[in-house]
Protein backbone atom coordinates (compact mmCIF):
# COMPACT_ATOMS: atom_id res chain seq x y z
CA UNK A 1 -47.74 33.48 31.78
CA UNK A 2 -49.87 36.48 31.19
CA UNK A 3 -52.72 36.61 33.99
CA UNK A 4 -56.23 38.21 33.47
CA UNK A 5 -57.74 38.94 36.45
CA UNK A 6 -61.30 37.76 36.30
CA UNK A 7 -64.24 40.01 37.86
CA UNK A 8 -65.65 38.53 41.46
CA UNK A 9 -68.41 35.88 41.21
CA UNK A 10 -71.58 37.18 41.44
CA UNK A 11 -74.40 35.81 43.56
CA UNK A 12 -76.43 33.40 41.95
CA UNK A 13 -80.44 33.40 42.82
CA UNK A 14 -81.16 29.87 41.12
CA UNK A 15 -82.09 27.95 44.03
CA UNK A 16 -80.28 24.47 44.26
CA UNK A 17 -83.23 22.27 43.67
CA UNK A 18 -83.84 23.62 40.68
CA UNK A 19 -80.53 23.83 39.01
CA UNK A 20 -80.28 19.79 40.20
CA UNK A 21 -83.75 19.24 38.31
CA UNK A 22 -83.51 21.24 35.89
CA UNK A 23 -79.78 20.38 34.50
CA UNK A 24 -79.19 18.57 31.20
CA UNK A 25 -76.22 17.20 29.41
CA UNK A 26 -76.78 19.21 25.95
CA UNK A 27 -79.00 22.00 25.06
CA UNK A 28 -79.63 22.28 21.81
CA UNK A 29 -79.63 26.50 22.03
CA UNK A 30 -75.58 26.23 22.88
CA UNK A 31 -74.09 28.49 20.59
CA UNK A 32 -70.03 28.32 19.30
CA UNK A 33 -68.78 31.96 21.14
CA UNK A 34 -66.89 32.26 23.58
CA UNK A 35 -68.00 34.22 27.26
CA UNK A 36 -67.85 37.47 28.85
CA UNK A 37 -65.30 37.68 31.27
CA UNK A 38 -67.80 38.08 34.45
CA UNK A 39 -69.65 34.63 33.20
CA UNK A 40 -66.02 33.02 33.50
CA UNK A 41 -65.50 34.78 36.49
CA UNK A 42 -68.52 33.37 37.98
CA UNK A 43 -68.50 29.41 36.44
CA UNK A 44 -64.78 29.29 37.65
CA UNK A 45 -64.97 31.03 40.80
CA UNK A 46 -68.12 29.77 42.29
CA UNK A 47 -67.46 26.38 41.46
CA UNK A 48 -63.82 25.66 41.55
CA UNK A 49 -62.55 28.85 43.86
CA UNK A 50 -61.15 29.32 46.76
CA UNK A 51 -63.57 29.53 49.80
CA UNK A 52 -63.39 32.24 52.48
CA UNK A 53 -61.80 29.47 55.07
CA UNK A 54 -58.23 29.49 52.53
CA UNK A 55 -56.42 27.69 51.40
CA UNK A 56 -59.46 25.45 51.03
CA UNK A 57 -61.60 25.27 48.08
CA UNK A 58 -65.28 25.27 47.08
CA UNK A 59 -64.81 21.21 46.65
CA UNK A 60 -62.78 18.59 48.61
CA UNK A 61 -60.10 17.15 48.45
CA UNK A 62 -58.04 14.10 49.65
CA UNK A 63 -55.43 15.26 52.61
CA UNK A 64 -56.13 19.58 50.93
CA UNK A 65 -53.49 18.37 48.44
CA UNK A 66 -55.70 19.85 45.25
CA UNK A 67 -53.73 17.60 42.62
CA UNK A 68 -56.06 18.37 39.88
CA UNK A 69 -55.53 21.55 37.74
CA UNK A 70 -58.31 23.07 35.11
CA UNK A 71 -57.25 24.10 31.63
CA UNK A 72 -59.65 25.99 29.51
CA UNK A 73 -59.28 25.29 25.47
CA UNK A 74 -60.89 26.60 22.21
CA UNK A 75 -63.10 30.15 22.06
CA UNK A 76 -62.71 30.50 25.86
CA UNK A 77 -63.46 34.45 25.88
CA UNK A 78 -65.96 36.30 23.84
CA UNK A 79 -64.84 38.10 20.82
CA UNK A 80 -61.48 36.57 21.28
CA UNK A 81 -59.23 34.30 19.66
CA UNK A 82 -59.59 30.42 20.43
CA UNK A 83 -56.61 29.61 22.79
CA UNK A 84 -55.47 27.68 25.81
CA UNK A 85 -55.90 28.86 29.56
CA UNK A 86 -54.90 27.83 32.87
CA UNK A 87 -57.05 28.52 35.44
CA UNK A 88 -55.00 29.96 38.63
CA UNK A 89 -58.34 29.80 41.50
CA UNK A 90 -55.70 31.65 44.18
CA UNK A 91 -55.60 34.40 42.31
CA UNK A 92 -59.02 33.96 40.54
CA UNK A 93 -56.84 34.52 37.41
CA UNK A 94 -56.80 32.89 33.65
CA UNK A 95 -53.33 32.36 32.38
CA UNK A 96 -53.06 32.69 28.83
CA UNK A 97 -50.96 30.13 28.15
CA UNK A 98 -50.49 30.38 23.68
CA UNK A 99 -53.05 31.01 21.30
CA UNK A 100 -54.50 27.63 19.52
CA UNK A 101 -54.05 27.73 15.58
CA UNK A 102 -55.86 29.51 13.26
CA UNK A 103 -57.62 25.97 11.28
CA UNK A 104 -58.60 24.76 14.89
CA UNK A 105 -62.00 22.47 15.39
CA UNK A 106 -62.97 22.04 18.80
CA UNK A 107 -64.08 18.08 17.47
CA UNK A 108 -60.03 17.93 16.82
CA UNK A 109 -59.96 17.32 20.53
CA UNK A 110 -62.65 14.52 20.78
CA UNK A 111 -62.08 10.69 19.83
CA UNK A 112 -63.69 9.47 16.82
CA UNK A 113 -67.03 8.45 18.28
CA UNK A 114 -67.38 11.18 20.15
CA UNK A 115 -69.06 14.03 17.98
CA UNK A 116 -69.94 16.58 20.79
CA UNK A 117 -68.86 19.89 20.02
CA UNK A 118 -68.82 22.97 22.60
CA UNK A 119 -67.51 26.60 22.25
CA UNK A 120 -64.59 25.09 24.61
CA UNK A 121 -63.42 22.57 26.72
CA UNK A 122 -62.71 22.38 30.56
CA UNK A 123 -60.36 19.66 31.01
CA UNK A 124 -59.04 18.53 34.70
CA UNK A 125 -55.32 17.20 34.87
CA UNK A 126 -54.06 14.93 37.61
CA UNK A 127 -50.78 16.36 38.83
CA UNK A 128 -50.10 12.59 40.45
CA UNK A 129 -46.95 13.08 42.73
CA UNK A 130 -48.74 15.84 44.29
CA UNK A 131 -50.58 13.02 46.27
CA UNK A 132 -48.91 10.15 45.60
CA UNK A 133 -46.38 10.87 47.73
CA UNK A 134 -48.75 11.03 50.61
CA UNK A 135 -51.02 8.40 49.49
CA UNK A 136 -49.34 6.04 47.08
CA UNK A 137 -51.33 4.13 44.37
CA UNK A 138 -54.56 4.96 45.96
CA UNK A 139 -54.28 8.89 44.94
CA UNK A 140 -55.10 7.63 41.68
CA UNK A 141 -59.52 6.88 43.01
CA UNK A 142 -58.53 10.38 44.98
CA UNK A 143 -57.91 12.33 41.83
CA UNK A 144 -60.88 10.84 40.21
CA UNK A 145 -63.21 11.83 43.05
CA UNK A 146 -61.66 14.98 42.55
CA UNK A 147 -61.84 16.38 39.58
CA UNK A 148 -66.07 14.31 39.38
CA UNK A 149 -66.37 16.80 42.60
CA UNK A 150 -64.89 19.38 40.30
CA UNK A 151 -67.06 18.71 37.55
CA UNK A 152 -70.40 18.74 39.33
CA UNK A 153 -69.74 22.17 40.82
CA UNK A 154 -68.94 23.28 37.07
CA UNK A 155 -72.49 21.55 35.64
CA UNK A 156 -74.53 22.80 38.60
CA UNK A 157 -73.25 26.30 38.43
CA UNK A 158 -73.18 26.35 34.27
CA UNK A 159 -77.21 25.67 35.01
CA UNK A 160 -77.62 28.43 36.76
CA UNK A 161 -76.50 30.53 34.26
CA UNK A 162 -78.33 29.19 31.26
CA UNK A 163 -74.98 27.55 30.23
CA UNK A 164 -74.82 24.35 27.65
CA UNK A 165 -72.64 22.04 29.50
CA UNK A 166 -72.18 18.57 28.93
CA UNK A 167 -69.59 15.91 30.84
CA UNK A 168 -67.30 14.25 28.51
CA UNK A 169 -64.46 11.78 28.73
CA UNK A 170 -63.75 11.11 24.82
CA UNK A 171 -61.34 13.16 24.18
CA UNK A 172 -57.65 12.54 22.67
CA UNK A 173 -55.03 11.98 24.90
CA UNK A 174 -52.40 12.34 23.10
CA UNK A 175 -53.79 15.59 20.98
CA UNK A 176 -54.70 16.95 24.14
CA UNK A 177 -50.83 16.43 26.01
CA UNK A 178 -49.18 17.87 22.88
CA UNK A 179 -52.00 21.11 23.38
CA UNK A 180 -51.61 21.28 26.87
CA UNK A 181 -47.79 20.51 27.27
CA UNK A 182 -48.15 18.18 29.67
CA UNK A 183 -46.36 14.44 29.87
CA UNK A 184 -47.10 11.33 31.72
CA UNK A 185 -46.87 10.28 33.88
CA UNK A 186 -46.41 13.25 35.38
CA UNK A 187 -49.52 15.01 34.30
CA UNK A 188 -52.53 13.69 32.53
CA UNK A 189 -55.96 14.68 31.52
CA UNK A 190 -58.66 12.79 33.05
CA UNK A 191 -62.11 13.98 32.69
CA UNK A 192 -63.90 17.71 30.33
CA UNK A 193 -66.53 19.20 30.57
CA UNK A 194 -67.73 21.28 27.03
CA UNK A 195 -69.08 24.55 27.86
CA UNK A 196 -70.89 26.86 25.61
CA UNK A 197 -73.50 29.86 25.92
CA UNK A 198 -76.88 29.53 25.55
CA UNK A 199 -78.73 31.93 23.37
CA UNK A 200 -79.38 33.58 26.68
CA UNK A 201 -77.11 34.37 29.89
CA UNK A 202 -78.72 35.27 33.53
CA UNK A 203 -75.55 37.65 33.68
């Protein structure tokens, strides 16, 4: 798929303490646009890259077996199209995997009682064999730690740059397979994370 190399993190000043106090599921300044290519660059490589000891990451992981993958959906980049992207942290790259439909909600991805709505979704897909073979049924609590590992990195780091990012595990599976072409039990979504910009961005 196409790649688009994403700028280099940047250093963040926003000491830890205070992104940990200061981080909330929802602000109410989010606004529906998608971001600039160095705030991606940043929120995905800070938090889900790879560190300078490679091949590991900025998270663990059971037996450095990374079976979780990260799929961006809905008005990912500013100015740009809603769409679906794969997030490639070896490269640092965004694979733009097809464009989503011109009539697309971002609440078409939620279940009924779940109302939330973000400029996109990060979703985290367990890749199961990619453990299972190594650790049988119990990869399945190993993915979960995972991609909640995963997750905090991505609220912690959307914090520190004045992100709206909110945790979120209604969503609909089967919508969600069909926009991410994936199949059990192969592959699966299990946990998302809705992103969107805040009136105003440290970067």
């Amino acid at each position: 798929m196409p790649r688009i190399m994403l700028p280099q993190p940047r250093r963040l000043e926003t000491p830890l303490y205070d992104a940990i106090g200061n981080r909330r599921s929802l602000r109410r300044n989010g606004i529906a646009q998608g971001l600039s290519d160095e705030v991606l660059g940043t929120l995905l490589g800070t938090a889900l890259g790879v560190s300078t000891n490679a091949p590991l990451r900025h998270y663990p992981s059971a037996g450095a077996l990374f079976p979780i993958e990260t799929y961006l959906v809905g008005y990912v980049r500013k100015d740009a199209a809603p769409g679906v992207f794969h997030y490639h942290p070896t490269t640092h790259a965004l694979e733009h995997l097809w464009d989503m439909p011109a009539d697309f909600k971002p609440l078409d991805m939620n279940t009924s009682s779940a109302r939330i709505e973000g400029a996109f979704r990060i979703f985290f897909t367990a890749v199961w064999e990619r453990s299972s073979a190594k650790y049988g049924d119990f990869a399945y609590s190993h993915a979960l730690l995972e991609a909640g590992h995963m997750a905090q990195n991505i609220l912690l780091v959307a914090e520190a740059l004045s992100l709206s990012a909110r945790p979120l595990a209604g969503f609909d599976d089967a919508f969600i397979a069909d926009v991410l072409d994936i199949r059990a039990p192969y592959e699966q979504a299990v946990y998302s994370v809705t992103i969107s910009p805040s009136e105003t961005i440290t970067l």
